[in-house]
C-alpha atoms as a PDB file:
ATOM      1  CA  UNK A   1      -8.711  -9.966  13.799  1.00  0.00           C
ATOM      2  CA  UNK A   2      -6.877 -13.409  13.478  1.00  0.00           C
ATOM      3  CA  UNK A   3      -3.047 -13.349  14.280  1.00  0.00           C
ATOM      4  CA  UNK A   4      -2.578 -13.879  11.195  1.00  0.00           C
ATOM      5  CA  UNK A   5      -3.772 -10.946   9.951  1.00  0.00           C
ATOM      6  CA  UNK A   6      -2.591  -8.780  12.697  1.00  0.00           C
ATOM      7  CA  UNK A   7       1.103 -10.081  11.866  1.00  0.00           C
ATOM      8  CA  UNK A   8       0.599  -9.264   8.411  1.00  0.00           C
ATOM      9  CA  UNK A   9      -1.113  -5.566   9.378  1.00  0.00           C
ATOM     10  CA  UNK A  10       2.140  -5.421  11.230  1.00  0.00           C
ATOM     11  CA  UNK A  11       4.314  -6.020   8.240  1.00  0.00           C
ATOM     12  CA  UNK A  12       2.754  -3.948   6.077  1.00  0.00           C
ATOM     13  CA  UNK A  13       3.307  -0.999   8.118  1.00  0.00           C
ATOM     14  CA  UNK A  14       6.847  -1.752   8.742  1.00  0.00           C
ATOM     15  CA  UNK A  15       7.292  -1.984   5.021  1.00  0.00           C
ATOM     16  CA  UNK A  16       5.546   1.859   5.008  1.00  0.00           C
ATOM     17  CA  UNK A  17       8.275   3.056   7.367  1.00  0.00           C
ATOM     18  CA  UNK A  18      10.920   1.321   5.621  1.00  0.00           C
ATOM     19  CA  UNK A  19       9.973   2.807   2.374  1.00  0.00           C
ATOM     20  CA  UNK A  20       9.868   6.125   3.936  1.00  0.00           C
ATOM     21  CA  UNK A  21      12.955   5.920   5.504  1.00  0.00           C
ATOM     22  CA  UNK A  22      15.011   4.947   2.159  1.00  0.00           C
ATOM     23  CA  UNK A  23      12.927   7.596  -0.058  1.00  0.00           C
ATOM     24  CA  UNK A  24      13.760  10.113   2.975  1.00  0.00           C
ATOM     25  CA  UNK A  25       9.897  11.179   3.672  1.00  0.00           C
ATOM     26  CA  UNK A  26       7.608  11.224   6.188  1.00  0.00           C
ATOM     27  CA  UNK A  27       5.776   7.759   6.646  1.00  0.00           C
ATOM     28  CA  UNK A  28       2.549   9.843   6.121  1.00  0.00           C
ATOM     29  CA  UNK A  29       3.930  11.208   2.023  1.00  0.00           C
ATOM     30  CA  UNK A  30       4.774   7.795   1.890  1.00  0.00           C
ATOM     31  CA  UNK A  31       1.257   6.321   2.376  1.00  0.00           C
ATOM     32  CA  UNK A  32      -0.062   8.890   0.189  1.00  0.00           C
ATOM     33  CA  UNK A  33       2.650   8.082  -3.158  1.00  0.00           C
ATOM     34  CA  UNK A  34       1.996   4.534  -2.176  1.00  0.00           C
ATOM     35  CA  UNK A  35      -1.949   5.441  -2.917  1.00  0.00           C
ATOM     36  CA  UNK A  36      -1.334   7.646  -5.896  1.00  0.00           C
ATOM     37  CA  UNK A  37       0.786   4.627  -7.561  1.00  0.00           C
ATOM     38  CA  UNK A  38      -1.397   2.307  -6.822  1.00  0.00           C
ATOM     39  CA  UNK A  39      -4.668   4.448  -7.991  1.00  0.00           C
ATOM     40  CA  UNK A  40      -2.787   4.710 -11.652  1.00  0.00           C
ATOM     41  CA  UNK A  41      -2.729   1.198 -11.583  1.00  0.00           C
ATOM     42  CA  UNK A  42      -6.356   0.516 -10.787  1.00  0.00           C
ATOM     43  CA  UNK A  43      -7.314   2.916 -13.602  1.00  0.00           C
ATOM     44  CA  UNK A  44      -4.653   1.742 -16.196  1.00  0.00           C
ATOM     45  CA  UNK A  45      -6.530  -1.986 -15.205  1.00  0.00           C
ATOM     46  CA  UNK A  46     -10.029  -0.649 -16.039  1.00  0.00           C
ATOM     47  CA  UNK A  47     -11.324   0.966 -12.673  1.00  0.00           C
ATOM     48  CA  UNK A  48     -13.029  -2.492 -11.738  1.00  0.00           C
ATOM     49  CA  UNK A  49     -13.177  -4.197  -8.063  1.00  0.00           C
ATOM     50  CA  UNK A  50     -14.051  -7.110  -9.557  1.00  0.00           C
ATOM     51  CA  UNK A  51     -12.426  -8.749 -13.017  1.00  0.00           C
ATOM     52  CA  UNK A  52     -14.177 -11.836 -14.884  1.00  0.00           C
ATOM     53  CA  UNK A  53     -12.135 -14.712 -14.958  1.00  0.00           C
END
């Protein structure tokens, strides 16, 4: 893994415990809204990995 992607692994899981700490829930319910949310999305988008440009 580059640094650069370790730093930004890093953030990203910062950002989980922030968001858990201001919604008041454990950093584990908040990985788990954070994939229901973004499964609605990928369905409301057409359930496709990849999009034609």
């Amino acid at each position: 893994m580059s640094i650069a992607a370790q730093a930004r692994s890093m953030a990203i899981s910062q950002d989980v415990r922030d968001f858990a700490a201001a919604q008041g829930i454990a950093e584990a319910e908040a990985l788990a809204k954070g994939m229901d949310v973004k499964s609605v999305e990928f369905v409301k988008q057409g359930a496709e990995v990849f999009h034609k440009a």
